[in-house]
PDB file of N, CA and C in Angstrom:
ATOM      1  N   UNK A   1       0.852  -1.182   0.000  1.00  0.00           N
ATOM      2  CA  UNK A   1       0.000   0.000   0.000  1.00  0.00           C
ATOM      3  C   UNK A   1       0.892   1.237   0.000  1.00  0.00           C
ATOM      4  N   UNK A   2       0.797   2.294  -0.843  1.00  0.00           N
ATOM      5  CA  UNK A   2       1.467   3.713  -0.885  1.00  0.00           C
ATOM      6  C   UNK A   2       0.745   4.667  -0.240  1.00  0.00           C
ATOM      7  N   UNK A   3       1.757   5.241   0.708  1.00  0.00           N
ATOM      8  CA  UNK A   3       1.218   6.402   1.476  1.00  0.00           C
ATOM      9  C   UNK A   3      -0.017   7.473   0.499  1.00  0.00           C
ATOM     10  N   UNK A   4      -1.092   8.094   1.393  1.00  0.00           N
ATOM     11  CA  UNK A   4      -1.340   9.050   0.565  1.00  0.00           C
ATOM     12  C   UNK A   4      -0.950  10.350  -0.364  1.00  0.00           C
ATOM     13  N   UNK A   5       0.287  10.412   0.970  1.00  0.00           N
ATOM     14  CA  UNK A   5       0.706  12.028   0.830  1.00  0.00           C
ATOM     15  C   UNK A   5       2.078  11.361   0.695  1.00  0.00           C
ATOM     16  N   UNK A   6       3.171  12.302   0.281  1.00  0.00           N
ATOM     17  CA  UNK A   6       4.544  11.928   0.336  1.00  0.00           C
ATOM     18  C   UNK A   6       5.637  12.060   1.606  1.00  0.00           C
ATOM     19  N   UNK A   7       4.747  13.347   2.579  1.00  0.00           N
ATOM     20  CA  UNK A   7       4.909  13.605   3.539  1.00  0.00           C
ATOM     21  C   UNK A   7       3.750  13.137   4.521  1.00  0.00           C
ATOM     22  N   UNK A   8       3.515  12.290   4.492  1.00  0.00           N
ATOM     23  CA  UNK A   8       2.556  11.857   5.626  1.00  0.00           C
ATOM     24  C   UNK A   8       3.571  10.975   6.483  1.00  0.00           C
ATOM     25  N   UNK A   9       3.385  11.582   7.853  1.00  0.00           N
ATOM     26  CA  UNK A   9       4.068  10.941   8.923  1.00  0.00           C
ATOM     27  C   UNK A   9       3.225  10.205   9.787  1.00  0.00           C
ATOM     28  N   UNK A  10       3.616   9.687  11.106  1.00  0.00           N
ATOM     29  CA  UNK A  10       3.539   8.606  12.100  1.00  0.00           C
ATOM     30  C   UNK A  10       2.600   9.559  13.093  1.00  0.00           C
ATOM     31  N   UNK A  11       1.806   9.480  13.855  1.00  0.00           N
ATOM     32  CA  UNK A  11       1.671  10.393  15.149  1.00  0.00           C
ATOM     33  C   UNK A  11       3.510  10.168  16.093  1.00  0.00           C
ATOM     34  N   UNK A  12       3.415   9.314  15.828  1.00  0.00           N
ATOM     35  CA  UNK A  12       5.024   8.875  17.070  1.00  0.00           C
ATOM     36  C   UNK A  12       5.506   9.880  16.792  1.00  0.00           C
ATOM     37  N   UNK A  13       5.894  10.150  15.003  1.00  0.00           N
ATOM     38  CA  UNK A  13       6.840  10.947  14.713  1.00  0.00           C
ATOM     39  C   UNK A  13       6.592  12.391  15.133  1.00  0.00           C
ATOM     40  N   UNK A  14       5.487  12.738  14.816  1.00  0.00           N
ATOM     41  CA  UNK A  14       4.479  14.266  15.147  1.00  0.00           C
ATOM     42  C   UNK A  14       4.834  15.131  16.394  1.00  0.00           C
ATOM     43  N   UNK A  15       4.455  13.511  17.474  1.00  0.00           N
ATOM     44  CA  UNK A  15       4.197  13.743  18.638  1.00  0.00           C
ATOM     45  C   UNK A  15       5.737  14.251  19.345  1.00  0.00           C
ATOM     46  N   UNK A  16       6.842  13.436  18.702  1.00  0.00           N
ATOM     47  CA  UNK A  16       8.208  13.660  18.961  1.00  0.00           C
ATOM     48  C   UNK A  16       9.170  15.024  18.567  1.00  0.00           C
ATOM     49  N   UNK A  17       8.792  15.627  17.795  1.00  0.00           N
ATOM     50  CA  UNK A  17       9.269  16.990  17.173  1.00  0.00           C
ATOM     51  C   UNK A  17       8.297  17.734  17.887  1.00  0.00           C
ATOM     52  N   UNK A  18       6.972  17.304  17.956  1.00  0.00           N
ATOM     53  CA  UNK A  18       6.488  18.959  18.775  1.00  0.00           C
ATOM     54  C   UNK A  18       7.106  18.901  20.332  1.00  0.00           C
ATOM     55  N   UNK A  19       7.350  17.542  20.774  1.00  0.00           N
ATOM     56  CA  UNK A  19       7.923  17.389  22.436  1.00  0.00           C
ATOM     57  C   UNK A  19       9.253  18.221  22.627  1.00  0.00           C
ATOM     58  N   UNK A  20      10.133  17.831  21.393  1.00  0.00           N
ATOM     59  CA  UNK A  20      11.566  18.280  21.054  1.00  0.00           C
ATOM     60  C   UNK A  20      11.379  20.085  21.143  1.00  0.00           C
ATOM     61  N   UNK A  21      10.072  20.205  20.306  1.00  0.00           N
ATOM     62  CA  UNK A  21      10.304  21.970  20.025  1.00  0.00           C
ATOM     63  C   UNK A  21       9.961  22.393  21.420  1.00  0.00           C
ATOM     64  N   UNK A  22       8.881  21.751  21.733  1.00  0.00           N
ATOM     65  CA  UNK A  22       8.060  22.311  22.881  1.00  0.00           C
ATOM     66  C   UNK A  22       9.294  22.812  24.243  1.00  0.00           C
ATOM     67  N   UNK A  23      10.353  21.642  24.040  1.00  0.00           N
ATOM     68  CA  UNK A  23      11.654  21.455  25.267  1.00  0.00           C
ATOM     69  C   UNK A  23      12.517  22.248  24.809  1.00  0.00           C
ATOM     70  N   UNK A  24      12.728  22.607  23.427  1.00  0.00           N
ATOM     71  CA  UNK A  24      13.767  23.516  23.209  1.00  0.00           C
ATOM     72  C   UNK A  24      12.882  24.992  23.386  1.00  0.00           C
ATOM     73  N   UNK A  25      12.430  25.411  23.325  1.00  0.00           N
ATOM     74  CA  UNK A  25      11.099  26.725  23.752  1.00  0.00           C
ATOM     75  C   UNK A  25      11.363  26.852  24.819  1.00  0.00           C
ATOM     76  N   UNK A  26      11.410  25.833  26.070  1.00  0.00           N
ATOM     77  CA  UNK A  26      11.283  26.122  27.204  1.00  0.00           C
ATOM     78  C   UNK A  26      12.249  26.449  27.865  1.00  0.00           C
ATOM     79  N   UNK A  27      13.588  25.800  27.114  1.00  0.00           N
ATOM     80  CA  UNK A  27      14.571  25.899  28.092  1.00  0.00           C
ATOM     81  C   UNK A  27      15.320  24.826  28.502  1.00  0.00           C
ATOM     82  N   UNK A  28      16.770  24.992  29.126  1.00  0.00           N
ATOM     83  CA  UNK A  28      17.204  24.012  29.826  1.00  0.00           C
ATOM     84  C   UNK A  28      16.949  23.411  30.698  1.00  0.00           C
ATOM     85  N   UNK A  29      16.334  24.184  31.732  1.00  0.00           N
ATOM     86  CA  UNK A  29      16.130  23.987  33.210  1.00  0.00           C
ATOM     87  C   UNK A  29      14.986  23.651  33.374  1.00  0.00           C
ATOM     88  N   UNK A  30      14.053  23.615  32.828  1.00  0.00           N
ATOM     89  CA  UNK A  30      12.425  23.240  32.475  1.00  0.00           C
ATOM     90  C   UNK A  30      12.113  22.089  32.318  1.00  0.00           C
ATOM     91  N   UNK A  31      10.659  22.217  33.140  1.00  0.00           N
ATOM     92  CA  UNK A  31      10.555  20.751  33.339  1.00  0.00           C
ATOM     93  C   UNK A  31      10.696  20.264  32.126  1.00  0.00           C
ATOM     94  N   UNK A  32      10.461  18.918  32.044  1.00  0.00           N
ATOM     95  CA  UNK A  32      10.230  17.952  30.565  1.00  0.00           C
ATOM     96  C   UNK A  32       8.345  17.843  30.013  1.00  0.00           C
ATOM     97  N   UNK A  33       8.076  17.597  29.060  1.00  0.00           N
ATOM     98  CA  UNK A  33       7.175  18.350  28.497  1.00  0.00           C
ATOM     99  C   UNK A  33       6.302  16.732  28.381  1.00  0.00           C
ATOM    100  N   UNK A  34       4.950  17.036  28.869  1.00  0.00           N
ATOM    101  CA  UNK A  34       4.337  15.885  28.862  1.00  0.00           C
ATOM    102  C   UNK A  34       3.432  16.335  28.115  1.00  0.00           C
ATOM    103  N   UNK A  35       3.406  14.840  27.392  1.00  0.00           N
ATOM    104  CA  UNK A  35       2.079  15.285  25.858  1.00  0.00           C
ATOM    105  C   UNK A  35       1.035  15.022  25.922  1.00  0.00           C
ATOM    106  N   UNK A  36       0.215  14.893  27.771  1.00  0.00           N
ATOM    107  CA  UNK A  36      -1.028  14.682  27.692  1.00  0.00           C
ATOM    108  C   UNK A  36      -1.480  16.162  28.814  1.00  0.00           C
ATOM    109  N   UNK A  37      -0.442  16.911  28.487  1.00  0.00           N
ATOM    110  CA  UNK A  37      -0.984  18.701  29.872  1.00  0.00           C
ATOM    111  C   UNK A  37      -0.845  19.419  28.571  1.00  0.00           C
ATOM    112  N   UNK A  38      -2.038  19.771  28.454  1.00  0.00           N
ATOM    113  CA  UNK A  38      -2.335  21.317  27.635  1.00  0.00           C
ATOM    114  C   UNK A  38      -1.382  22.149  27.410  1.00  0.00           C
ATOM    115  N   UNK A  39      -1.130  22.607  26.050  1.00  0.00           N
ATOM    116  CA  UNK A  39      -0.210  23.709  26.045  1.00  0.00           C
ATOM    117  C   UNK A  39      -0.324  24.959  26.594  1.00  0.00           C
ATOM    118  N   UNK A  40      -1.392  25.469  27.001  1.00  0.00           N
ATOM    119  CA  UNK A  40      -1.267  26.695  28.227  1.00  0.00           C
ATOM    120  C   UNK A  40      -0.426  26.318  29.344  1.00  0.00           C
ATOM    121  N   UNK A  41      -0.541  24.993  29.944  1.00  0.00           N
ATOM    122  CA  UNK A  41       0.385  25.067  31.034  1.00  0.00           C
ATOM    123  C   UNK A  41       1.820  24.855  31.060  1.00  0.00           C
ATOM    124  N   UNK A  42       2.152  25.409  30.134  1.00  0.00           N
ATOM    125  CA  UNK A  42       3.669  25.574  29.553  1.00  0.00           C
ATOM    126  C   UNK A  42       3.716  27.319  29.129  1.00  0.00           C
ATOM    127  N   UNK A  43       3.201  27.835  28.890  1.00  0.00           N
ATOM    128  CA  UNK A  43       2.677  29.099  28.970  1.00  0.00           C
ATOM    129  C   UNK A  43       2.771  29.606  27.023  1.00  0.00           C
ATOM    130  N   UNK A  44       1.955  28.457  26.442  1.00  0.00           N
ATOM    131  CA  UNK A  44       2.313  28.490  24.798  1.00  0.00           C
ATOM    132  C   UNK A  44       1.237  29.720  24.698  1.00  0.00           C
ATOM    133  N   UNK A  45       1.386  31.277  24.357  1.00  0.00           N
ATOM    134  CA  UNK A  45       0.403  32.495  23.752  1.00  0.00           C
ATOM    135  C   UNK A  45       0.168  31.791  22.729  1.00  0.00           C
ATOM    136  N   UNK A  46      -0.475  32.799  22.323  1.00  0.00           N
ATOM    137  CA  UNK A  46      -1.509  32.820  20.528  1.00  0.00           C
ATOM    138  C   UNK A  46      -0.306  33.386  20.072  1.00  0.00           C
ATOM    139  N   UNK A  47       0.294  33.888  19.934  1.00  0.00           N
ATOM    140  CA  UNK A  47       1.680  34.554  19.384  1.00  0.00           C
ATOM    141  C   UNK A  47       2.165  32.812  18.862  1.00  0.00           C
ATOM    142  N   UNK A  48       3.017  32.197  20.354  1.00  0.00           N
ATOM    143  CA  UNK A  48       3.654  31.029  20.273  1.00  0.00           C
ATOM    144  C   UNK A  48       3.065  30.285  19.216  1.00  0.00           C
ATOM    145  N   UNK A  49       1.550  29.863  19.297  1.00  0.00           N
ATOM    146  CA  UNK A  49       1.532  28.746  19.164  1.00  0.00           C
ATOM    147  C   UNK A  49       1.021  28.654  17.460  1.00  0.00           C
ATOM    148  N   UNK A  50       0.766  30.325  16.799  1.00  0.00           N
ATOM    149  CA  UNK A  50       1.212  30.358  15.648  1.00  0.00           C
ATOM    150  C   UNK A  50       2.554  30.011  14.808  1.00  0.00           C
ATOM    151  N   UNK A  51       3.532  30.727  15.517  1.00  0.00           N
ATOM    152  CA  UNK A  51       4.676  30.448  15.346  1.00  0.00           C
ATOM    153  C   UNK A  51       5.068  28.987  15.192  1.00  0.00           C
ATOM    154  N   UNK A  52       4.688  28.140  16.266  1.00  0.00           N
ATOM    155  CA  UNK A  52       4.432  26.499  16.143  1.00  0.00           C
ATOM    156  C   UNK A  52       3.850  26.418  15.210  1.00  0.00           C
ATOM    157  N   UNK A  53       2.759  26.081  14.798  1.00  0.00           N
ATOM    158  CA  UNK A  53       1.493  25.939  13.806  1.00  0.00           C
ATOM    159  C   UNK A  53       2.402  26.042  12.233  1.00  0.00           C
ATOM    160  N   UNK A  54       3.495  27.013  12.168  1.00  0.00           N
ATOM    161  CA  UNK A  54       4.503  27.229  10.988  1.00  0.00           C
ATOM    162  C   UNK A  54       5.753  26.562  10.962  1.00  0.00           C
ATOM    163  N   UNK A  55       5.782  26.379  12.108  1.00  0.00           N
ATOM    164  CA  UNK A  55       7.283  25.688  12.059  1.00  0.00           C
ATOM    165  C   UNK A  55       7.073  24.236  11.506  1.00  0.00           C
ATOM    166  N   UNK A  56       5.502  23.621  12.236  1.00  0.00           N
ATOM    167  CA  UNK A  56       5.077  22.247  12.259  1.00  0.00           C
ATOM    168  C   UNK A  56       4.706  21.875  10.385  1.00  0.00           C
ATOM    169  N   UNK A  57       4.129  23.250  10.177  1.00  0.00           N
ATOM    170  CA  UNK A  57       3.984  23.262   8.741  1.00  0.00           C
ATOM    171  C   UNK A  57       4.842  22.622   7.816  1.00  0.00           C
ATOM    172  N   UNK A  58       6.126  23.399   8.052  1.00  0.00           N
ATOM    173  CA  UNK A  58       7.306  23.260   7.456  1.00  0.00           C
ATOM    174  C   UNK A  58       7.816  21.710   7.107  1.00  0.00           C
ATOM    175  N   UNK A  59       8.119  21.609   8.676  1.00  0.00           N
ATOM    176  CA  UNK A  59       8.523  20.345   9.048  1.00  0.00           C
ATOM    177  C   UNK A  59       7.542  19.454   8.018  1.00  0.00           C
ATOM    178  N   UNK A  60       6.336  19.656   8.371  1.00  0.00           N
ATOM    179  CA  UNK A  60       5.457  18.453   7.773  1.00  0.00           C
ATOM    180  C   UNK A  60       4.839  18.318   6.280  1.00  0.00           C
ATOM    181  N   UNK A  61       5.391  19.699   5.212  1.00  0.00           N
ATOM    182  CA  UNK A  61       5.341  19.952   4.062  1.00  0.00           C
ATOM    183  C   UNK A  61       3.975  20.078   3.729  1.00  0.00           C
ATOM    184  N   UNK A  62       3.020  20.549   4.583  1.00  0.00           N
ATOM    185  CA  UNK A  62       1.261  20.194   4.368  1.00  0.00           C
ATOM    186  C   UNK A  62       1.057  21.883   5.152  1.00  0.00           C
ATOM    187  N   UNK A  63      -0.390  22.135   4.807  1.00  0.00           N
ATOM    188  CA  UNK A  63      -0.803  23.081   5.832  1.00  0.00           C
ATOM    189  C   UNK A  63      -1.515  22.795   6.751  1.00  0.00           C
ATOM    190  N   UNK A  64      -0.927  23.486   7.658  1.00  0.00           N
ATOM    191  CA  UNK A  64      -1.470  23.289   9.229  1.00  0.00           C
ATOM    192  C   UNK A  64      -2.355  24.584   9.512  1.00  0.00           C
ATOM    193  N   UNK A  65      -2.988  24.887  10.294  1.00  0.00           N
ATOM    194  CA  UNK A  65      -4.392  25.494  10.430  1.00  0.00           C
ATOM    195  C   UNK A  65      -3.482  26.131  11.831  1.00  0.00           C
ATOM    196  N   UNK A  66      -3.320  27.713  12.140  1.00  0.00           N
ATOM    197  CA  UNK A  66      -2.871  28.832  13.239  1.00  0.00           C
ATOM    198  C   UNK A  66      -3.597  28.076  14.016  1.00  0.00           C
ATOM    199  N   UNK A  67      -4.631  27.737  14.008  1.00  0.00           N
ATOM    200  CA  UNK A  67      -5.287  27.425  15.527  1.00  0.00           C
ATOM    201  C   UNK A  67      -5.205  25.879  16.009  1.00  0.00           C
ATOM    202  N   UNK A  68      -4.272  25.098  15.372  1.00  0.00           N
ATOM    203  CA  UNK A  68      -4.206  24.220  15.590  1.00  0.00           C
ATOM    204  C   UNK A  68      -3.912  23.447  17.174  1.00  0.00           C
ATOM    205  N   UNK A  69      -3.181  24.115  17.775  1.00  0.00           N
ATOM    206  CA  UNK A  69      -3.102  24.125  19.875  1.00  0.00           C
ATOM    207  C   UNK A  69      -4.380  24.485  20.740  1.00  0.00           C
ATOM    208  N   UNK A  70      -4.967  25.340  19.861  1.00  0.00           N
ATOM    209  CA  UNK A  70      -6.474  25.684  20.431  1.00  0.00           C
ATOM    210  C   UNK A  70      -7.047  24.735  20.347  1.00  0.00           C
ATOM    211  N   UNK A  71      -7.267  24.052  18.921  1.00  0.00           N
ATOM    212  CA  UNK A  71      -8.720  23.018  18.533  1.00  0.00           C
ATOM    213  C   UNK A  71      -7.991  21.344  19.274  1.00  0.00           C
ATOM    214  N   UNK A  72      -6.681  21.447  19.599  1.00  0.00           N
ATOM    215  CA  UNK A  72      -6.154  20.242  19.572  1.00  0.00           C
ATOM    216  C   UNK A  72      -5.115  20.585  20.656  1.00  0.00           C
ATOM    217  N   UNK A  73      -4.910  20.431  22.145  1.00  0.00           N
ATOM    218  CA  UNK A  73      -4.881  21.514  23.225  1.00  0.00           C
ATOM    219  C   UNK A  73      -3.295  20.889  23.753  1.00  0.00           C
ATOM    220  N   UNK A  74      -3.229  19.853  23.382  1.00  0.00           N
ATOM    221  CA  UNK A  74      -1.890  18.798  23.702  1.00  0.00           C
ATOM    222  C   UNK A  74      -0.853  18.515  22.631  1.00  0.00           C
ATOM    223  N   UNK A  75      -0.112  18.096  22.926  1.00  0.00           N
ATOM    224  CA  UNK A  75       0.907  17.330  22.067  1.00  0.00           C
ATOM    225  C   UNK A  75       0.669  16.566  21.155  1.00  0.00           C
ATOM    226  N   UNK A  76      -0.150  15.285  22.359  1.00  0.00           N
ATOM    227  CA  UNK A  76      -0.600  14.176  21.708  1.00  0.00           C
ATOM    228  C   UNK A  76      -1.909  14.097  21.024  1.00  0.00           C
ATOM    229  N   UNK A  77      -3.213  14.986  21.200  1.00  0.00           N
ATOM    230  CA  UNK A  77      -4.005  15.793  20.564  1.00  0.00           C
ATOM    231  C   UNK A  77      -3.773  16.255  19.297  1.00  0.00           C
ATOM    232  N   UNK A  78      -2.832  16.945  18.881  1.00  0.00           N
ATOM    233  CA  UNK A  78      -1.809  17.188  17.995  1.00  0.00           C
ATOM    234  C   UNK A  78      -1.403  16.073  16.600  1.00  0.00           C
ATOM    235  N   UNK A  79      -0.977  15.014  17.292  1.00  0.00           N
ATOM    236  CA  UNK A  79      -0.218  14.150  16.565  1.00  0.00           C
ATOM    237  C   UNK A  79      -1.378  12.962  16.229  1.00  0.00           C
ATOM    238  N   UNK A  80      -2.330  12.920  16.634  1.00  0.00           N
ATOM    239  CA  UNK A  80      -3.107  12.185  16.318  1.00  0.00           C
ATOM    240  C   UNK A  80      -4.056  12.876  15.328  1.00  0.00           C
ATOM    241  N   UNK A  81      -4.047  13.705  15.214  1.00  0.00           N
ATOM    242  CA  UNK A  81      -4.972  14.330  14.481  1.00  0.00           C
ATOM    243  C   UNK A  81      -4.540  14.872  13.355  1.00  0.00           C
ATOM    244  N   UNK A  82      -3.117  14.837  13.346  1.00  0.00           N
ATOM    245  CA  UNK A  82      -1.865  15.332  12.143  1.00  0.00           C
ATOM    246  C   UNK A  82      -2.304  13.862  11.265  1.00  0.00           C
ATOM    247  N   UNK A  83      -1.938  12.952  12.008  1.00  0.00           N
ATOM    248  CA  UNK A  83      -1.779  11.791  11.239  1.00  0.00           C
ATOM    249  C   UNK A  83      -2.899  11.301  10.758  1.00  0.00           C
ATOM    250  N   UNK A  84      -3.836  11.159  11.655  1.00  0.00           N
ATOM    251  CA  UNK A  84      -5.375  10.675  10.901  1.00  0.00           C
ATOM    252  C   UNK A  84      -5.733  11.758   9.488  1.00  0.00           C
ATOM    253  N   UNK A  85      -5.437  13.336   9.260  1.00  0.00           N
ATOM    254  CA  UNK A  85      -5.475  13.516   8.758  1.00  0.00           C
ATOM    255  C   UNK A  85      -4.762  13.467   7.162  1.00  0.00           C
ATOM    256  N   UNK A  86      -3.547  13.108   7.709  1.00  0.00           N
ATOM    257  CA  UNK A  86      -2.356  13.020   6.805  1.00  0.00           C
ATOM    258  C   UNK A  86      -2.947  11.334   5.647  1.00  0.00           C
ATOM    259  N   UNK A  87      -3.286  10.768   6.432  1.00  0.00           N
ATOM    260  CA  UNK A  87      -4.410   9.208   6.016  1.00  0.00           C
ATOM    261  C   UNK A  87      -5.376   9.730   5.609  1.00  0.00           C
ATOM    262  N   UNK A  88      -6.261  10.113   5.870  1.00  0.00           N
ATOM    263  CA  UNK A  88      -7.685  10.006   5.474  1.00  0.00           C
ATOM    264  C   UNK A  88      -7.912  10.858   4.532  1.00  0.00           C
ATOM    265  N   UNK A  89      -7.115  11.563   3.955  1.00  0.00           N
ATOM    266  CA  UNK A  89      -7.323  12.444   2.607  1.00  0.00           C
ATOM    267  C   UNK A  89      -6.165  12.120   1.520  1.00  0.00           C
ATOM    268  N   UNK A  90      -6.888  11.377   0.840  1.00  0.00           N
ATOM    269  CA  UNK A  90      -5.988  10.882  -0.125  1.00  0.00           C
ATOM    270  C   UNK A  90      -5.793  11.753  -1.694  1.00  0.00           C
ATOM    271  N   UNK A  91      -4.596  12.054  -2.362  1.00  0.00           N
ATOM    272  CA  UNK A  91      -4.532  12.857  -3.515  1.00  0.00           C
ATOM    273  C   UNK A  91      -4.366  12.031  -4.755  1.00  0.00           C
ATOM    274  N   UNK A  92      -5.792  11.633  -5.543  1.00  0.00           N
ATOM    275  CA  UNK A  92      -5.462  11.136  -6.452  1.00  0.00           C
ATOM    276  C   UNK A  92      -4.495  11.114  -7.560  1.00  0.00           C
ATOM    277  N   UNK A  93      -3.885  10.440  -8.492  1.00  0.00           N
ATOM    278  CA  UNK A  93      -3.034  10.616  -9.399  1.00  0.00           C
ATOM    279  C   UNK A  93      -3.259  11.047 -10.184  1.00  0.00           C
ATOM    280  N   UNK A  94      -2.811  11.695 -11.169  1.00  0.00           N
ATOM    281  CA  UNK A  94      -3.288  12.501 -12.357  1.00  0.00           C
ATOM    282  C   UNK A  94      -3.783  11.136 -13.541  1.00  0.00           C
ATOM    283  N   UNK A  95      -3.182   9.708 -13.243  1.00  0.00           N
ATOM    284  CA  UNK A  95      -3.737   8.974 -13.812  1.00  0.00           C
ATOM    285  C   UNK A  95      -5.339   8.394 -13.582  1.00  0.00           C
ATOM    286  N   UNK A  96      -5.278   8.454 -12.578  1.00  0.00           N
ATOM    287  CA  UNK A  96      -6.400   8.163 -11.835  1.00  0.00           C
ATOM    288  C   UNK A  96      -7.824   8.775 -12.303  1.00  0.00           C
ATOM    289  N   UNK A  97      -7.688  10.365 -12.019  1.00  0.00           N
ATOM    290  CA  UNK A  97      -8.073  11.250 -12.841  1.00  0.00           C
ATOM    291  C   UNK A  97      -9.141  11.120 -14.021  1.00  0.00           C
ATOM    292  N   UNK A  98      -7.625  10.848 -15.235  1.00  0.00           N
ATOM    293  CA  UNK A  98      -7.711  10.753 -16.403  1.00  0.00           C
ATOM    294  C   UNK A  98      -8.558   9.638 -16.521  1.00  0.00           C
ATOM    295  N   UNK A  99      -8.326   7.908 -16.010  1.00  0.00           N
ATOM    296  CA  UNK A  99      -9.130   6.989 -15.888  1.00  0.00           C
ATOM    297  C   UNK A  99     -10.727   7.128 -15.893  1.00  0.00           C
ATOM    298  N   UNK A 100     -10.546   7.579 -14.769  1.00  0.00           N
ATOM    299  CA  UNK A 100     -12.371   8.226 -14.341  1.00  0.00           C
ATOM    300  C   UNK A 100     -12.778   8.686 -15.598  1.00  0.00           C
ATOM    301  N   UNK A 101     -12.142   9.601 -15.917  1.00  0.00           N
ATOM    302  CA  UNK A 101     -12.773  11.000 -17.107  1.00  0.00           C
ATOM    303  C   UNK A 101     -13.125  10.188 -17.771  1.00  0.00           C
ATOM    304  N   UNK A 102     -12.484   9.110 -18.655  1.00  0.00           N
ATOM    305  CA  UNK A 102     -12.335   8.299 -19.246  1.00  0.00           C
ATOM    306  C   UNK A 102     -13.254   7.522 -19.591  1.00  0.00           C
ATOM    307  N   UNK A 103     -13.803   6.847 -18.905  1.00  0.00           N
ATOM    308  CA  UNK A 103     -14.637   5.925 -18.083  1.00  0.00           C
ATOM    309  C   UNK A 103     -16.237   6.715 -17.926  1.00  0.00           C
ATOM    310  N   UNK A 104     -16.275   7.740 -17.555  1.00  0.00           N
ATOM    311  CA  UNK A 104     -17.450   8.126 -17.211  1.00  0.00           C
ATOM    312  C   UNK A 104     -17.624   9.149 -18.464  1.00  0.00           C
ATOM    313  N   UNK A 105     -16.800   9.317 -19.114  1.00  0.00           N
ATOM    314  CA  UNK A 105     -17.177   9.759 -20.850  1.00  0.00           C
ATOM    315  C   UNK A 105     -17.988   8.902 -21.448  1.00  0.00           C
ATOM    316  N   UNK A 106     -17.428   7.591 -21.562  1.00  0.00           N
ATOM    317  CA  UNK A 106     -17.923   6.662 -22.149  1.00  0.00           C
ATOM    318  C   UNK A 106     -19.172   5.669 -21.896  1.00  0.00           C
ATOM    319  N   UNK A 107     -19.792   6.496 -20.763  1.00  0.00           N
ATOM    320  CA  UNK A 107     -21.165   6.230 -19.976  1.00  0.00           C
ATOM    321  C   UNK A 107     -21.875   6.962 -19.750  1.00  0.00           C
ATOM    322  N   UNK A 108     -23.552   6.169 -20.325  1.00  0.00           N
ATOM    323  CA  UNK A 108     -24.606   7.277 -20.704  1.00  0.00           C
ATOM    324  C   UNK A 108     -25.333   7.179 -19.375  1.00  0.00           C
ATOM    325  N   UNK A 109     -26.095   8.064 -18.676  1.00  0.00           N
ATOM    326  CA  UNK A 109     -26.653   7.879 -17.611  1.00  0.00           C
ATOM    327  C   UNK A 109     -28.306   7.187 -17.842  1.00  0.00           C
ATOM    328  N   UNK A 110     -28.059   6.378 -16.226  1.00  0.00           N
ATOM    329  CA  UNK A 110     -29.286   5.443 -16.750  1.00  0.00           C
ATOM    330  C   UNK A 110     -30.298   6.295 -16.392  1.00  0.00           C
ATOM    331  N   UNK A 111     -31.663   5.746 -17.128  1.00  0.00           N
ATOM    332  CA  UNK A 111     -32.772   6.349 -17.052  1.00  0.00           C
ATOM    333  C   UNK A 111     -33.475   5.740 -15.993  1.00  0.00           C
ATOM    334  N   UNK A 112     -33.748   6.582 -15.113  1.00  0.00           N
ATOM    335  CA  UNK A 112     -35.073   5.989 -13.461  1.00  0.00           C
ATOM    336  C   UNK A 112     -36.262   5.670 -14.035  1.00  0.00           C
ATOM    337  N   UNK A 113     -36.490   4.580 -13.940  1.00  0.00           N
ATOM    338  CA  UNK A 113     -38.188   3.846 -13.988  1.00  0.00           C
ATOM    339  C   UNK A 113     -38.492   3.852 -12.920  1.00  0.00           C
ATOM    340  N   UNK A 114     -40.113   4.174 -12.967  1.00  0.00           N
ATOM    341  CA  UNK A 114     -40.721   4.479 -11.795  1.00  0.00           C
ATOM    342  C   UNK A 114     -41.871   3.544 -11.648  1.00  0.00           C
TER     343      UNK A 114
END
């Protein structure tokens, strides 16, 4: 089976780069960053967690939605919802496409008897 996307990742993976950013944000001395406490209690603003929302972008070659820490409040919130999405929307091939067109050119629509 071929991924949908070319960049579609793991939640593991998701969940592990936002933990990484989240710990480098915070600091040395800071606690360690658990991916089931809300990002307010790390003190992530609407400023921050745009800034995240772009970085994660990047990283993940897809667009990510500014409010993404709001609608999805955790780490792991986050990464599950990266990935289910990254799956569940698939980009057909331009062959694929063409097939269909193809196919449904060459078919007359049936007539409803009643």
């Amino acid at each position: 089976m071929r991924p949908t996307r070319a960049d579609a990742r793991a939640a593991g993976d998701i969940e592990a780069w936002l933990l990484q950013r989240l710990q480098a944000r915070l600091g040395a001395g800071a606690e360690l960053v658990d991916r089931h406490l809300p990002f307010s209690y790390y003190g992530l603003d609407s400023i921050d967690a745009v800034e995240l929302a772009a970085e994660l972008e990047d990283w993940l070659g897809q667009p990510v939605a500014a409010t993404l820490t709001f609608d999805y409040p955790t780490v792991s919130a986050v990464a599950i919802y990266l990935a289910a999405e990254a799956v569940s929307a698939p980009t057909p091939d331009a062959a694929d496409v063409a097939a269909l067109l193809s196919e449904l050119d060459g078919q007359q629509p049936d007539r409803l008897s009643l």
